[in-house]
Every structure is written in C-alpha cells, then in structure tokens.
Protein backbone atom coordinates (compact mmCIF):
# COMPACT_ATOMS: atom_id res chain seq x y z
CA UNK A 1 0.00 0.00 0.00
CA UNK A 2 1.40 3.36 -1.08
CA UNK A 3 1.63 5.90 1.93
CA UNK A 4 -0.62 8.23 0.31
CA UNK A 5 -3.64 5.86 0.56
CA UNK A 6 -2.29 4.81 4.26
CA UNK A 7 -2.58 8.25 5.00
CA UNK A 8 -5.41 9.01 3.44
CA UNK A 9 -7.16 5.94 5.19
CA UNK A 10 -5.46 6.85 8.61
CA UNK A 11 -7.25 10.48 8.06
CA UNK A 12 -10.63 8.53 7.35
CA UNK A 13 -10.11 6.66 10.50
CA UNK A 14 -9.20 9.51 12.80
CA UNK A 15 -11.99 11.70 11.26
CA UNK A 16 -14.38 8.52 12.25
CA UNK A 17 -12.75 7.86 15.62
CA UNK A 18 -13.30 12.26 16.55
CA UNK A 19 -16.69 12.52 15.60
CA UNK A 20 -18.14 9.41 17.09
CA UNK A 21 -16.29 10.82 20.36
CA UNK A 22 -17.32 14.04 19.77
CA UNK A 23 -20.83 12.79 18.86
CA UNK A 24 -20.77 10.93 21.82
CA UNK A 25 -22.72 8.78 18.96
CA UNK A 26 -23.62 5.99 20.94
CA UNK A 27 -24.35 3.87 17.51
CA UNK A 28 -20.79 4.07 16.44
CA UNK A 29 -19.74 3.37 19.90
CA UNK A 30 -21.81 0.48 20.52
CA UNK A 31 -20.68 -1.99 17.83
CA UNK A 32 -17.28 -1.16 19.45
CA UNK A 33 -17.50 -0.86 22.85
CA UNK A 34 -14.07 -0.70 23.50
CA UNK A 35 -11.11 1.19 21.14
CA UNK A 36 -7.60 1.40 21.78
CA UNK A 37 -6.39 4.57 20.14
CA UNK A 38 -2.33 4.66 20.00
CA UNK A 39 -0.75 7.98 19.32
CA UNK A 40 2.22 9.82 18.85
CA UNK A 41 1.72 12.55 21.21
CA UNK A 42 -1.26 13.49 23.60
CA UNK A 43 -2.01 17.00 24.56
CA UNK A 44 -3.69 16.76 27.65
CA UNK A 45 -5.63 19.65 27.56
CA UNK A 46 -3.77 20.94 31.45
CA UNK A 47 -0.35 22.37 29.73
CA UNK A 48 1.51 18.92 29.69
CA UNK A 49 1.99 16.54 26.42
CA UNK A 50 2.94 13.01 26.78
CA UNK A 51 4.65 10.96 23.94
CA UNK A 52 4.05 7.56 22.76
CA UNK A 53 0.62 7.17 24.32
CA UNK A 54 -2.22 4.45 24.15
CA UNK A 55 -5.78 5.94 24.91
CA UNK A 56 -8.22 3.67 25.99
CA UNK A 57 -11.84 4.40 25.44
CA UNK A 58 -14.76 2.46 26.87
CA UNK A 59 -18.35 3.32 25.36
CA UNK A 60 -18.23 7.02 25.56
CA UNK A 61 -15.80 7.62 27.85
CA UNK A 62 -11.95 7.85 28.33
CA UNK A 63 -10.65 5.83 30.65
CA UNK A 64 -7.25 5.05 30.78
CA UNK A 65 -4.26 6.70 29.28
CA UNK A 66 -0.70 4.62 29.34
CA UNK A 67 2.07 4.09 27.47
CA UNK A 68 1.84 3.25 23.81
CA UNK A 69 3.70 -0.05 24.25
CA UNK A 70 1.50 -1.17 27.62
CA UNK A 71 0.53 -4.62 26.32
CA UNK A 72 -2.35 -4.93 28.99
CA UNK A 73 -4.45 -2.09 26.99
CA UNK A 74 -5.65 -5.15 24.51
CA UNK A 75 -5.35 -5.17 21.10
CA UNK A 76 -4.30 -1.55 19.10
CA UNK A 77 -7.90 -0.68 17.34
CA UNK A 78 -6.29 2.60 15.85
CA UNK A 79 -2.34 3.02 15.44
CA UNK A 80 -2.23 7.15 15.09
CA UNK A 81 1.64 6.51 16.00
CA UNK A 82 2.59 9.64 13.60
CA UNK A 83 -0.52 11.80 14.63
CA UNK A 84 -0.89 13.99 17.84
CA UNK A 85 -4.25 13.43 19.69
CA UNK A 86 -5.76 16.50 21.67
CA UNK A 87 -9.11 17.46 23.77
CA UNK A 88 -12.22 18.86 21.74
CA UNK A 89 -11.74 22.40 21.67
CA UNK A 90 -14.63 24.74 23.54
CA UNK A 91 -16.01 27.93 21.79
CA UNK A 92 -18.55 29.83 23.93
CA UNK A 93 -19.94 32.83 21.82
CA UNK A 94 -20.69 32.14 18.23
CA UNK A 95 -23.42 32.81 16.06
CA UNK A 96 -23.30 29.60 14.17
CA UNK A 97 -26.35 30.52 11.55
CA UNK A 98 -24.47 33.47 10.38
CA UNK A 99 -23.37 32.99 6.84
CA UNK A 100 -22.82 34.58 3.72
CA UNK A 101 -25.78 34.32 1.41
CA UNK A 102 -26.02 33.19 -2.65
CA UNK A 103 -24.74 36.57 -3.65
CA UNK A 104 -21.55 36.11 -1.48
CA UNK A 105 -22.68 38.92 0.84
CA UNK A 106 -23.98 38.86 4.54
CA UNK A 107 -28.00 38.38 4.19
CA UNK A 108 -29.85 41.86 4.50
CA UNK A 109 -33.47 40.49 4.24
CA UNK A 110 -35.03 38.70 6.35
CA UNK A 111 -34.40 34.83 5.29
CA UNK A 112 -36.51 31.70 6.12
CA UNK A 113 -35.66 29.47 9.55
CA UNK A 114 -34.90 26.53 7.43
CA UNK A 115 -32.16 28.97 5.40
CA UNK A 116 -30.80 29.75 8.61
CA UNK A 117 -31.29 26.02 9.84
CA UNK A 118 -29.32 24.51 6.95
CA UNK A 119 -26.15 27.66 6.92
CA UNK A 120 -25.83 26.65 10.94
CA UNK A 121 -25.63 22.49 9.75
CA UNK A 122 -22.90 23.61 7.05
CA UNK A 123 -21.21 26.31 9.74
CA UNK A 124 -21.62 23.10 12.36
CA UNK A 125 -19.36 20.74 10.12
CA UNK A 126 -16.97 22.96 9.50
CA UNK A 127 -16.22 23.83 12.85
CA UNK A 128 -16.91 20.34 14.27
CA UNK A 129 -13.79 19.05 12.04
CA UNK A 130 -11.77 22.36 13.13
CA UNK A 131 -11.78 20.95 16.20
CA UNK A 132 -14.43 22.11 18.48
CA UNK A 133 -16.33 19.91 20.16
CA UNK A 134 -18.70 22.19 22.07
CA UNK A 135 -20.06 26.11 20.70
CA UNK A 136 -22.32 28.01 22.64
CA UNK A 137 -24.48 29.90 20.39
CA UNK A 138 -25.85 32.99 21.81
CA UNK A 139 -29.03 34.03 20.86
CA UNK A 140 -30.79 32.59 17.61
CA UNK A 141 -34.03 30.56 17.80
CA UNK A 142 -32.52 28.27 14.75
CA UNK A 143 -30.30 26.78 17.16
CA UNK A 144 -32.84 24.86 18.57
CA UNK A 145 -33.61 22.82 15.31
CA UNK A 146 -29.59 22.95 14.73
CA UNK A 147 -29.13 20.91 17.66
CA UNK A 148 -32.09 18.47 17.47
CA UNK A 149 -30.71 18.20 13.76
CA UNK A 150 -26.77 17.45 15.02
CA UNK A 151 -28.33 15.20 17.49
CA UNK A 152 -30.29 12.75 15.27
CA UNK A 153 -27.43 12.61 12.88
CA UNK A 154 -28.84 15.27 9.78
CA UNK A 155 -26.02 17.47 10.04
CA UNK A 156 -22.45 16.79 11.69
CA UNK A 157 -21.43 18.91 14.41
CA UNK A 158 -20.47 20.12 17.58
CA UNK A 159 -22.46 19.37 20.94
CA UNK A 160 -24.83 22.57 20.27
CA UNK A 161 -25.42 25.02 23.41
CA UNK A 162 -28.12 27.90 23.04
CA UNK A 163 -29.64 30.92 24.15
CA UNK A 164 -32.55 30.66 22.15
CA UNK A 165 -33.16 34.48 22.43
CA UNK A 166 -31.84 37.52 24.54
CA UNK A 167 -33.26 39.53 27.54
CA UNK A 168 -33.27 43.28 26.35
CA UNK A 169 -35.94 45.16 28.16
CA UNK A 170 -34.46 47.04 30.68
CA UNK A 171 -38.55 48.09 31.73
CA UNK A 172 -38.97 44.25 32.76
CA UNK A 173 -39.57 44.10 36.59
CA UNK A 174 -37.74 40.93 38.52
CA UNK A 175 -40.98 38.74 37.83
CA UNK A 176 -41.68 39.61 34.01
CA UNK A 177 -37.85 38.64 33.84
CA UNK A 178 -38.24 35.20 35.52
CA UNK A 179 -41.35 34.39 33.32
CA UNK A 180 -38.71 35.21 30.54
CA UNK A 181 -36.31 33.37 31.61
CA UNK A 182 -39.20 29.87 32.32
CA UNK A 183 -40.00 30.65 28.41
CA UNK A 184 -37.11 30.88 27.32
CA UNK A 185 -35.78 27.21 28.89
CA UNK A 186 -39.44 25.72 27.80
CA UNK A 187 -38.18 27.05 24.17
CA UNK A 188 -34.83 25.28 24.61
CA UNK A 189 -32.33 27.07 26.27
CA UNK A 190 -28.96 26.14 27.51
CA UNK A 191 -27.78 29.55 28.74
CA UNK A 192 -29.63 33.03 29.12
CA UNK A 193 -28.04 36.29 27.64
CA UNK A 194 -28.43 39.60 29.16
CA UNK A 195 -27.97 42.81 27.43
C-alpha cells in the first residue's frame, strides 16, 4: 500500500474515531465498545503533552491513558503513531447561523428558519472538524432545530449550546424577567443572555 492511501485511510479513521467521540454517537460506539487509540503525542488539555501514548476508550468515555507499548491495553484498534491526539476544543460565543448568502454577501433580508437552519448544519461541520467539540451559540431561535438536527445525525457537528433568544428590556420588573427566563428554557435554552 502506497503511503498516500495509508494516509489518506489513517485520516478517514481519525476523522471517524473524533466525531463518534465528539458525537458521543452511541451507535458508532456500541458496535465497538471498546477502542484502543495509539498515538504519537497526547495533549492533555492541562499544559503537559505526553509521547508515545495508548488511549483507551470504553463506550463514551476515556478511561485510561498509558504508554503506547503497555501490552495490557488489549489489542491496538487505531495506530495514530505519527498523529498527535488533543481534547475537543470549547467555543462559547458564536453565532453559528451566520453565513454569507447566494450573492456572497452577509443576508440583508429577512431569510426563512430553514435557510438559517441549513447555513448553521454547514457552519456546524466545518467547525466540528476544526476541532471544536462544544459552541455556545448565543441568541438565535434556529439553534434549537440545529441541535435536534446534530443530534439525530442530519447534520455533523459540535455538541450545540443555546440561548434561544436575549433579555433586552431594561422596563422588565424581577418577575416579568423570571417568566422570561421559564419561556425561554421551555423554548430550549442552555444559557440566558443579558444585554
């Protein structure tokens, strides 16, 4: 096999490997309960990087890291040894529906939810295979079908947290704003944004 196509395939593999953790798909976990990722290097997401690592996931969960030649890990299920594993990056204020429109310009009319819905699925993959594994999208009511959509597999992305909306009225008195704030988690809601 040439090492273009092992590369390419070891790419395919990886890609596979991230989302289904990132997912936290439990389909593509289930046939495989347990995968023994060796790699490289691990950045361990606390300032330190360890070399020549085996990473041993059970279900969903990480839950043993050792050294690339422990033999009690079990069989290798992905050899990464020239690749460089790292934690799911965390981005907490995007607006993952914005998008240029046909014309190549930022929409100025107003555009359909289901535009919206299928920019944030494309805007979703994209930054899902950038790296991040959780956004926190603050304040678009799209993001609720985005993350039902990412959740039942229609569009690939990052674990999707929303505000749904904003709080703006400054004239709201303490209960108006807590019957906001009940709406706005019976719409969805993740996380509630002030102005």
């Amino acid at each position: 096999m040439s090492p273009t196509i092992a590369a390419t395939r070891t790419r395919r593999v990886l890609r596979a490997v991230a989302l289904a953790l990132a997912l936290g798909a439990p389909t593509a976990l289930t046939a495989q309960a347990r995968i023994v990722i060796r790699a490289g290097r691990l950045i361990d997401g606390k300032g330190g990087v360890r070399e020549d690592v085996a990473v041993v996931v059970d279900g969903s969960r990480i839950t043993r890291i050792t050294s690339g030649d422990d033999t009690t890990t079990g069989p290798i299920t992905y050899d990464l040894q020239r690749l460089t594993l790292m934690p799911g990056l965390i981005d907490t204020h995007v607006h993952i529906d914005s998008h240029f429109g046909r014309d190549g310009r930022i929409p100025t009319e107003m555009e359909s939810q289901l535009d919206r819905v299928i920019a944030g699925g494309q805007n979703a993959e994209v930054t899902l295979r950038a790296g991040f594994t959780t956004v926190q999208s603050i304040g678009a009511p799209p993001d609720v079908e985005l993350r039902y959509g990412i959740g039942h597999g229609d569009f690939v992305g990052p674990r999707l947290l929303t505000s749904v909306s904003q709080l703006t009225d400054t004239k709201m008195t303490p209960e108006q704003i807590r019957q906001w704030v009940r709406t706005m988690v019976a719409r969805g809601a993740d996380v509630i944004k002030i102005f």
